[in-house]
Protein backbone atom coordinates (compact mmCIF):
# COMPACT_ATOMS: atom_id res chain seq x y z
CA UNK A 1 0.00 0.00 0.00
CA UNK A 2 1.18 3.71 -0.57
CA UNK A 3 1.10 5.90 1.98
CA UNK A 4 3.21 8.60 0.41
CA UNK A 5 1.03 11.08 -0.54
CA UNK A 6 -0.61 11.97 2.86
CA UNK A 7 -4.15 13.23 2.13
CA UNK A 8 -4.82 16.97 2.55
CA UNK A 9 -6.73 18.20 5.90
CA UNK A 10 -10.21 19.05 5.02
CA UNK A 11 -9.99 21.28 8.43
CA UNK A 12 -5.98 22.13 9.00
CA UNK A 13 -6.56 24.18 11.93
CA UNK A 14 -9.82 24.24 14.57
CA UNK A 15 -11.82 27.36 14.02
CA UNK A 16 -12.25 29.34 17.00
CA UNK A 17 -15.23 29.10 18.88
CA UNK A 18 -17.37 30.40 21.96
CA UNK A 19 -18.56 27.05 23.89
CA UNK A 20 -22.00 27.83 25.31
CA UNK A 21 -23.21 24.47 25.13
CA UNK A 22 -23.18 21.87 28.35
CA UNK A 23 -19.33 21.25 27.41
CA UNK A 24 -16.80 21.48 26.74
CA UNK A 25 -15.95 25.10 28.04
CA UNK A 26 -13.11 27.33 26.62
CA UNK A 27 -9.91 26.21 28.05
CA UNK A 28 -7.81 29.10 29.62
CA UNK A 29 -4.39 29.64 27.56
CA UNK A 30 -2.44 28.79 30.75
CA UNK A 31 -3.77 25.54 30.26
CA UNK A 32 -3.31 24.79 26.78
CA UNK A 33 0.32 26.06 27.22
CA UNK A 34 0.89 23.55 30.03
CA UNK A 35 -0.43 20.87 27.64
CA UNK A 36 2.50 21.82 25.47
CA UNK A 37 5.16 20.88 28.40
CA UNK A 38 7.98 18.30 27.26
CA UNK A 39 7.11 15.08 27.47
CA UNK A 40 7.66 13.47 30.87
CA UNK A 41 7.31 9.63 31.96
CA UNK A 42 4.38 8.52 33.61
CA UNK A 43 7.32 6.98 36.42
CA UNK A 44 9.94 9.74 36.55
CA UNK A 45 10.37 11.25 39.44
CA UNK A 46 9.16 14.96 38.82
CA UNK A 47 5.92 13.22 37.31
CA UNK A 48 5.54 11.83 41.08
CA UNK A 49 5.73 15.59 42.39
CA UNK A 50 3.07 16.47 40.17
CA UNK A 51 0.88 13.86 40.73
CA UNK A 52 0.83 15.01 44.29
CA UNK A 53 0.54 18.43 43.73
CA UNK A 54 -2.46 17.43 41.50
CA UNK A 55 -4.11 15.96 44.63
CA UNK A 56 -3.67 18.57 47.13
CA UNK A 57 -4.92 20.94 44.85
CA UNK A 58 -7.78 18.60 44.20
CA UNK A 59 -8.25 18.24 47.91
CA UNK A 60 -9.01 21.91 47.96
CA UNK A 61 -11.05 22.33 45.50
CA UNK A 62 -13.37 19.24 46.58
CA UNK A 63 -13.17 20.63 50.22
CA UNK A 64 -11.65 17.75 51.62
CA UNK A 65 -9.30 17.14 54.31
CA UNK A 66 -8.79 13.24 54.49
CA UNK A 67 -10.23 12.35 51.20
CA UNK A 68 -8.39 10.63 48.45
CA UNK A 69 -8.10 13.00 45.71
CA UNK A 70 -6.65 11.93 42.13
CA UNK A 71 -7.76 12.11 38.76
CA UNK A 72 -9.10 9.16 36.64
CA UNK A 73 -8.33 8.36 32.61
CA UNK A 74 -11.17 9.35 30.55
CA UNK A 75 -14.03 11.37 31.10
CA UNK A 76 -16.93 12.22 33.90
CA UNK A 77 -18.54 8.58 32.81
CA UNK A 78 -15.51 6.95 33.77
CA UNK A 79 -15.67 8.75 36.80
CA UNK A 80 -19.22 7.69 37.41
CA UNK A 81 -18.47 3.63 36.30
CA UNK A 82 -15.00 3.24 38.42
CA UNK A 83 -17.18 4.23 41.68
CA UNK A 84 -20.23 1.75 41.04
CA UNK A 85 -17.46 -0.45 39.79
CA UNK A 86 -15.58 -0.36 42.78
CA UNK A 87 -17.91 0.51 45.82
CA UNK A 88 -20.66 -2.12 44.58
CA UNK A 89 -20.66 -5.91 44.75
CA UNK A 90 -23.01 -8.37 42.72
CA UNK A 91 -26.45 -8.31 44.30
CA UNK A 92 -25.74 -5.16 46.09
CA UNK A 93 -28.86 -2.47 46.39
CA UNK A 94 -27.83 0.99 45.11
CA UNK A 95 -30.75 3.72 45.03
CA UNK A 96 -30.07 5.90 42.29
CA UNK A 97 -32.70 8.94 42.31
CA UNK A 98 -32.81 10.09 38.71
CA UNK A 99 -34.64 12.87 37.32
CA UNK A 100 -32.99 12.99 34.09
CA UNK A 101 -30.34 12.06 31.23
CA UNK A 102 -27.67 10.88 33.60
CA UNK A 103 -29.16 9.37 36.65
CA UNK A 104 -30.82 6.98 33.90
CA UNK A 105 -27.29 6.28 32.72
CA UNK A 106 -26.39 5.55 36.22
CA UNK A 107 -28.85 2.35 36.48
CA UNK A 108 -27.69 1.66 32.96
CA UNK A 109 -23.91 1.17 34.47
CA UNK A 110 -25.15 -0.60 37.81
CA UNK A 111 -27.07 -3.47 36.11
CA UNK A 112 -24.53 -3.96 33.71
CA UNK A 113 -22.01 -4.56 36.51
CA UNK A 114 -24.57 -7.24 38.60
CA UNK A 115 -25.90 -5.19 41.04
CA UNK A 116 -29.27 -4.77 42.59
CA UNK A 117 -30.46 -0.88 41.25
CA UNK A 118 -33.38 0.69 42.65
CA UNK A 119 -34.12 3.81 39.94
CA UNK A 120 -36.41 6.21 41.87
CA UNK A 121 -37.35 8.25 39.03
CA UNK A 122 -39.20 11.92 38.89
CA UNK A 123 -40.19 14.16 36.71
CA UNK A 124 -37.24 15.62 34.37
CA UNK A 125 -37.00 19.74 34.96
CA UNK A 126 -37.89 19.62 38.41
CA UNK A 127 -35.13 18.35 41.71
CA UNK A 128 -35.68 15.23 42.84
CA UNK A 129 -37.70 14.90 46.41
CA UNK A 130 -36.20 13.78 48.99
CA UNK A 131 -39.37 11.93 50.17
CA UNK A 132 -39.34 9.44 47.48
CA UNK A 133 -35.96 8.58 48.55
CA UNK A 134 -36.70 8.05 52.28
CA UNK A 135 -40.15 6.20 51.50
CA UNK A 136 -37.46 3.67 49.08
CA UNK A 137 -34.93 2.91 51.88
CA UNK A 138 -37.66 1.55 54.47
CA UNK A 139 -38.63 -0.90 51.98
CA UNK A 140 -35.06 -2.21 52.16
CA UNK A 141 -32.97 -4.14 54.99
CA UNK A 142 -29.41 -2.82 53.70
CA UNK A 143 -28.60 -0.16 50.97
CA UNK A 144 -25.17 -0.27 49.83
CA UNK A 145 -25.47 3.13 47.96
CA UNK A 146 -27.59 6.18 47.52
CA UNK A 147 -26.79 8.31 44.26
CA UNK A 148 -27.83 11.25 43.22
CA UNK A 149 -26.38 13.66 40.34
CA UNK A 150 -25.86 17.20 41.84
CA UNK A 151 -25.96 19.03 38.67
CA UNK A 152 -28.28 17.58 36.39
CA UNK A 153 -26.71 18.57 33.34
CA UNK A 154 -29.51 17.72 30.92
CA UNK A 155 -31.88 19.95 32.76
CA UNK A 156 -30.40 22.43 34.15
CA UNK A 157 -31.69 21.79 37.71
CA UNK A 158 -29.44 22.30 41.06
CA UNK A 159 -30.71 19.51 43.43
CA UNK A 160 -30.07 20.14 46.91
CA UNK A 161 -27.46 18.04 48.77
CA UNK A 162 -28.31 17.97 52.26
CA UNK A 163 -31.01 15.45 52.83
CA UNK A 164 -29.75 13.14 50.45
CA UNK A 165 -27.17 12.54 52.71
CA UNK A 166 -28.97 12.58 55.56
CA UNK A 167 -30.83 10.20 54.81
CA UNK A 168 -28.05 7.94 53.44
CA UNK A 169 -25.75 8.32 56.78
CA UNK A 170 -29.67 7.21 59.01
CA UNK A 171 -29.28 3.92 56.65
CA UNK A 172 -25.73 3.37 57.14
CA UNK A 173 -26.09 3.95 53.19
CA UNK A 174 -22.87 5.19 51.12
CA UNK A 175 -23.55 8.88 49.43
CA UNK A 176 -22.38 8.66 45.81
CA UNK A 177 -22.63 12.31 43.91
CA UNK A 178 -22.22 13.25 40.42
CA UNK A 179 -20.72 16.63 40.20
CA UNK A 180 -19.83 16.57 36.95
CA UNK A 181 -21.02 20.04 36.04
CA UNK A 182 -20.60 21.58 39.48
CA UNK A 183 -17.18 21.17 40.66
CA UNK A 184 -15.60 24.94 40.71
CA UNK A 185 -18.88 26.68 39.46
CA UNK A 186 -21.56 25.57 42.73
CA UNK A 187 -20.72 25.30 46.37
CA UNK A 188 -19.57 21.69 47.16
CA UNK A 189 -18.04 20.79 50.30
CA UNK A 190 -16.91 17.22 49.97
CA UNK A 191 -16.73 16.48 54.27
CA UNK A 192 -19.17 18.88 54.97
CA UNK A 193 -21.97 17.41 52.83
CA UNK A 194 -21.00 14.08 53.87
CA UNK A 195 -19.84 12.29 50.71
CA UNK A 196 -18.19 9.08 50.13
CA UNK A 197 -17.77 9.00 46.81
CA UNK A 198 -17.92 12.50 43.92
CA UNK A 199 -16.43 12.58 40.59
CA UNK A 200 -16.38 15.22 38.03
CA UNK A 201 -14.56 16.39 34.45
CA UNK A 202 -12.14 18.69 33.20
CA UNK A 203 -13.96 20.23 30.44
CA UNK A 204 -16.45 22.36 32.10
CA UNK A 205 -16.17 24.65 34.96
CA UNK A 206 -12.82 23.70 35.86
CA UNK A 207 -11.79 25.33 32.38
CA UNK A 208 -9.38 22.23 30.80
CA UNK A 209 -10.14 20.27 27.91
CA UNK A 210 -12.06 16.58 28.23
CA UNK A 211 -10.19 13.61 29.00
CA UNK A 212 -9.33 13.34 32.56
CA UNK A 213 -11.71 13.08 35.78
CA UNK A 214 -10.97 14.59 39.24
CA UNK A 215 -12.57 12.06 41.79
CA UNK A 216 -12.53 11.96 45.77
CA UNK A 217 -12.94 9.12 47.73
CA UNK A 218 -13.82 9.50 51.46
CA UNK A 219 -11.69 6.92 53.84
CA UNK A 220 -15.17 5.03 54.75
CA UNK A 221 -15.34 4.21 51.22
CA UNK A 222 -11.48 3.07 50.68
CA UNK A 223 -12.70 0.79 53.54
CA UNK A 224 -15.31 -0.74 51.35
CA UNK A 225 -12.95 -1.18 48.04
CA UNK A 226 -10.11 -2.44 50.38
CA UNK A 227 -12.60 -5.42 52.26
CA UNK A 228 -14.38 -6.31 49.19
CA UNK A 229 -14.98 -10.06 48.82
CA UNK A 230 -14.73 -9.70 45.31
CA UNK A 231 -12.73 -8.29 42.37
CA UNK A 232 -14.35 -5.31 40.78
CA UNK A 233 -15.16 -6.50 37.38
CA UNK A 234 -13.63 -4.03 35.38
CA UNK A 235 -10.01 -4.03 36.25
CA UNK A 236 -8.71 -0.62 34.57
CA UNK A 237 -11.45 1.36 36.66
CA UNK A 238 -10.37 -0.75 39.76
CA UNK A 239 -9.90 2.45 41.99
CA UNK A 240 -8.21 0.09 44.86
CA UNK A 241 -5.40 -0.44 42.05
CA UNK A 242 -5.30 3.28 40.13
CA UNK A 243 -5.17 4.26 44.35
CA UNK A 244 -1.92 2.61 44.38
CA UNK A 245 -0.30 4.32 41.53
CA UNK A 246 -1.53 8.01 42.92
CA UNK A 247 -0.06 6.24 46.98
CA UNK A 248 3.16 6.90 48.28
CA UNK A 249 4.67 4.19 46.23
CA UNK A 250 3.13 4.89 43.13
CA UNK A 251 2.29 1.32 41.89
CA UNK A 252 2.30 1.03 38.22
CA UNK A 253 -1.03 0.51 36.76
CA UNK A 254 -1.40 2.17 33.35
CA UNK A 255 0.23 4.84 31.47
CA UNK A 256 -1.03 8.17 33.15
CA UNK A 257 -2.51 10.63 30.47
CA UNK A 258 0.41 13.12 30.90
CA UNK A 259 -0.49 16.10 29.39
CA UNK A 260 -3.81 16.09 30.59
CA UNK A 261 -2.64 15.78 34.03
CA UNK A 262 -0.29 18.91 33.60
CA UNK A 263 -3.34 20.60 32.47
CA UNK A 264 -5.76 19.97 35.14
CA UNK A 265 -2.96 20.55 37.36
CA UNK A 266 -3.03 24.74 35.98
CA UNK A 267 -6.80 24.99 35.83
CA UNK A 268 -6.89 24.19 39.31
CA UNK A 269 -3.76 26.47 40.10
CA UNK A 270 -6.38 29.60 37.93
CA UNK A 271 -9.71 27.98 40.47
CA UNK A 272 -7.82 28.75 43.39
CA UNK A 273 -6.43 31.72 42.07
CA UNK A 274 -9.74 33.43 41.70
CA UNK A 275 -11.20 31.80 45.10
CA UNK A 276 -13.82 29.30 45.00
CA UNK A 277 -16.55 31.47 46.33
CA UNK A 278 -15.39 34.37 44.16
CA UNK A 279 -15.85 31.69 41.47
CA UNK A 280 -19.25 30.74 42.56
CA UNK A 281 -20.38 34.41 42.65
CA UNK A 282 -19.10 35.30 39.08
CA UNK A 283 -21.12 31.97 38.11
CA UNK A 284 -24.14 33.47 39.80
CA UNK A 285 -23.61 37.10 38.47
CA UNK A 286 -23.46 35.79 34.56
CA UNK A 287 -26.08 33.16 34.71
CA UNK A 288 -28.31 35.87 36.19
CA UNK A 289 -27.69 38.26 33.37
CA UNK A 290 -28.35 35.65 31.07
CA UNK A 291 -31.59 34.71 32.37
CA UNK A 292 -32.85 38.14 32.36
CA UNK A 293 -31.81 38.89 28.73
CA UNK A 294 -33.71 35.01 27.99
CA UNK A 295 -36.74 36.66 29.68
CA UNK A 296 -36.60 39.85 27.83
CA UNK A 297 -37.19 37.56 24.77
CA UNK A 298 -39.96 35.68 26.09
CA UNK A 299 -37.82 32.41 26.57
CA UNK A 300 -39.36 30.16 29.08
CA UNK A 301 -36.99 28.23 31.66
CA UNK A 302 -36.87 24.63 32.65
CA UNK A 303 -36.05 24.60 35.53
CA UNK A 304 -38.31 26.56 38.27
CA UNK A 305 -36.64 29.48 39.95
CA UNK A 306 -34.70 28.39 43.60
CA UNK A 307 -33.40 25.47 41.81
CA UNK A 308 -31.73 26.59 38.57
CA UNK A 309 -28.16 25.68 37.87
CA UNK A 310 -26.05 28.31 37.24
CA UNK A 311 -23.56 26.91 34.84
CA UNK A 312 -26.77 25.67 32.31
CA UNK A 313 -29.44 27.26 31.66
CA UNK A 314 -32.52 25.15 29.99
CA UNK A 315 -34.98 27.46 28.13
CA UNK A 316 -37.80 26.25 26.03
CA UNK A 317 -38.21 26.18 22.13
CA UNK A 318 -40.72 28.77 20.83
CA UNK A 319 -43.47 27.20 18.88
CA UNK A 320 -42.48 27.36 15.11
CA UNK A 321 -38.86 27.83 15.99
CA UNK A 322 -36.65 25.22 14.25
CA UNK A 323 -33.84 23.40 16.99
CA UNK A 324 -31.25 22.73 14.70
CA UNK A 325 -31.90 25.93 12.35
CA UNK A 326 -31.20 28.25 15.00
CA UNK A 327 -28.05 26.29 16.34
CA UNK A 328 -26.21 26.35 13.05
CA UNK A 329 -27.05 29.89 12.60
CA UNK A 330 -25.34 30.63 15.66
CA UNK A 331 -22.44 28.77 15.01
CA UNK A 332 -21.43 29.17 11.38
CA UNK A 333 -22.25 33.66 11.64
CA UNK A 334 -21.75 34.06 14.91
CA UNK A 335 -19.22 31.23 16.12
CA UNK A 336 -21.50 30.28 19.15
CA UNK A 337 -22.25 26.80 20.17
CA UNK A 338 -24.85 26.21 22.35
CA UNK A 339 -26.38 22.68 23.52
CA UNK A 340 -29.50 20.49 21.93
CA UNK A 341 -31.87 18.64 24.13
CA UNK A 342 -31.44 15.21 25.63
CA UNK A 343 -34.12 12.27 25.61
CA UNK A 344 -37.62 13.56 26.12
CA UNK A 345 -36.38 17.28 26.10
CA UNK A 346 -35.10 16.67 22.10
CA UNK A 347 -35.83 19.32 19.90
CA UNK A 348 -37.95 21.22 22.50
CA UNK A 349 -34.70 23.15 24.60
CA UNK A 350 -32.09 24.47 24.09
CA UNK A 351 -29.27 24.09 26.97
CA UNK A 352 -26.98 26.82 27.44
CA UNK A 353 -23.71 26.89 29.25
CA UNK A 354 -21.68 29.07 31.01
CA UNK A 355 -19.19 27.77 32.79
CA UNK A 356 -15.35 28.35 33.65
CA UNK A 357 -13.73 30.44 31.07
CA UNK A 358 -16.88 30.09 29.06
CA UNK A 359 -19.10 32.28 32.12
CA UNK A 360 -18.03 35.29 30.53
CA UNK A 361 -19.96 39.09 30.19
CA UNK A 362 -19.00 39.58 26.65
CA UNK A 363 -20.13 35.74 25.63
CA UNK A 364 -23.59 36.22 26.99
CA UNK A 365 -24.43 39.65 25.48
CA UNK A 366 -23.04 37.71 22.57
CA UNK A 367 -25.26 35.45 22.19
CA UNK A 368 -28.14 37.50 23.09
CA UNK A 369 -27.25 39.74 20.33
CA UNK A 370 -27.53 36.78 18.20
CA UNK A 371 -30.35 35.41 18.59
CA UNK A 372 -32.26 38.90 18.68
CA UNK A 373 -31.13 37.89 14.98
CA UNK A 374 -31.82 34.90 14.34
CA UNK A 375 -35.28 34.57 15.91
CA UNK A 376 -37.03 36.92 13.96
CA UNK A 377 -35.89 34.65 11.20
CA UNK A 378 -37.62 32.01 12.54
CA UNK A 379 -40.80 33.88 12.43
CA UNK A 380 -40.56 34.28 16.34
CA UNK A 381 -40.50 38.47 16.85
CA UNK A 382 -38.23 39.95 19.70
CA UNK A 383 -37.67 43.57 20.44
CA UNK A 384 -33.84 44.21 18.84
CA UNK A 385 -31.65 45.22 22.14
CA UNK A 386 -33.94 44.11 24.65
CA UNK A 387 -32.38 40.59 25.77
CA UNK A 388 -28.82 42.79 25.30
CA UNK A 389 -30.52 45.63 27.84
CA UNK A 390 -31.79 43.21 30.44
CA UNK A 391 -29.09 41.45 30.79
CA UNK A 392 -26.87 44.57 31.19
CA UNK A 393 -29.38 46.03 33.37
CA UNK A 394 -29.09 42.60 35.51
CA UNK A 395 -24.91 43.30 35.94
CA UNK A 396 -24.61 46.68 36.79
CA UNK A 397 -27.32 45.96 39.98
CA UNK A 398 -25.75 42.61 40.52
């Protein structure tokens, strides 16, 4: 075969973009620059400093003072699978309370790994209640695990953490919590909240691109992976065994994404930098403005107001108003991407995202100039500056 003549790149160089959709987020240019670092061997000894660098920081961004802190290979799902892999055994009960895309792909993982799930499920654009979940776990002699996804990321609801694990502790239940799209955007104290087990991604708030997951482990849960009575079945998201590489001695288990690592390891240096509440509070500011300009336009939310997530907003589809029209306006004129629906919510929302270096002033008056555009285009009339006037009106008072 000849492979001389290399074929030409359709798309030599990635146009630039602003990422408004549920992720990834921009990435900040201290990050991409660490990316470029020399290679570096995934055993050398400066590697081992960073690793534990990597897990301090971690530890303080997760709130944690005795949790294990390291990052997994691969993204927030891997996160998600290497804890049911590893916490549950066959036949074990976990109560996963789902109220939308990923607490559904939650029970998908549990059955396929042999254990016992209990899906509470409740209606999708609304936070789960905490009644359901109590009402489940007297039916039960022993819960292994309670799970619940803190960010739902396909609805753009906030669900309250409190309760959950309340309620989980009274049952002698682990507290499992998906904070995929919270970590650095939403307040989430890892000890404080009572969490075993929390896992979460690069790409979104914490401003790095996708590929490597920040997880904590609480020492209750070690417990459980170290007394197990059997193997987890998936040995590369055996956490007992990726624990050993990130452990003093730094047992060899598979060949640490490098470059990623560097990178997550400066967009947690920039997280800290700003101060997680300060962080919190610009993700509260934006999202605000955004939400009023949305409302100037006549855009209905998802989510009802006390429990909408900051870093995605979920607004309804005018009637008449064609989904995938009005995305690919936005992104080949204006350069915007912004997020379809998921499951039932297909072709009916639109999810927007600001988060990390993406929950930026000039990004959302952006896209509100936009689509004061592109919506009359769609036959769906909007008064030209208003969603741009609210949502500046909404900043200078906030």
């Amino acid at each position: 075969m000849n492979t001389s003549n290399v074929p030409e790149s359709k798309m030599p160089l990635m146009p630039p973009r602003i990422l408004l959709g549920p992720g990834p987020s921009n990435a900040s240019p201290r990050v991409l620059q660490a990316m470029m670092s020399p290679m570096i061997g995934y055993a050398d000894p400066d590697f081992m400093v960073v690793l534990d660098e990597l897990s301090e920081l971690l530890r303080l961004v997760f709130q944690t003072d005795e949790g294990l802190a390291i990052a997994l290979s691969g993204t927030g799902s891997a996160g998600m699978e290497a804890g049911l892999n590893s916490l549950l055994e066959p036949g074990d009960t976990v109560i996963i309370c789902a109220c939308g895309y990923f607490g559904e792909r939650m029970a998908d993982m549990a059955e396929r790994l042999g254990a016992n799930p209990v899906v509470l499920r409740s209606e999708w654009g609304r936070p789960f209640p905490p009644e359901l979940l109590e009402e489940e776990l007297r039916k039960h002699e022993s819960v292994k695990m309670v799970s619940v996804v803190h960010a739902e990321t396909s609805t753009g609801i906030l669900q309250p953490l409190e309760e959950f694990s309340r309620l989980a502790a009274q049952h002698g239940a682990l507290f499992m919590v998906d904070a995929v799209t919270s970590l650095g955007g939403s307040s989430l104290a890892f000890d404080e909240m009572g969490i075993d087990y929390a896992y979460s991604c690069s790409q979104k708030c914490l401003g790095a691109p996708p590929g490597i997951c920040p997880i904590v482990v609480s020492p209750r849960a070690l417990d459980v992976i170290a007394t197990r009575k059997t193997k987890p079945p998936s040995w590369y998201l055996d956490l007992g065994l990726i624990a050993k590489y990130w452990g003093p001695e730094h047992v060899y288990h598979h060949t640490a994404p490098v470059s990623m690592i560097l990178a997550l390891r400066e967009a947690l240096r920039i997280v800290l930098e700003e101060g997680l509440d300060n962080r919190v509070a610009r993700h509260q500011r934006n999202s605000a403005a955004l939400r009023a300009g949305l409302a100037a336009l006549g855009l209905d939310f998802v989510a009802p107001d006390g429990y909408r997530l900051d870093q995605i907003t979920a607004v309804r589809i005018p009637d008449g108003v064609d989904d995938t029209t009005v995305r690919q306006r936005l992104l080949k004129k204006h350069s915007i991407e912004i997020g379809k629906g998921l499951g039932p919510f297909d072709g009916k929302v639109w999810r927007i995202g600001l988060m990390g270096e993406s929950s930026k002033v000039e990004y959302l008056l952006a896209l509100l100039s936009a689509l004061e555009s592109i919506l009359p285009e769609q036959g769906y009339e909007v008064a030209q500056g208003a969603g741009v006037s609210a949502a500046s009106k909404s900043l200078s008072i906030n």
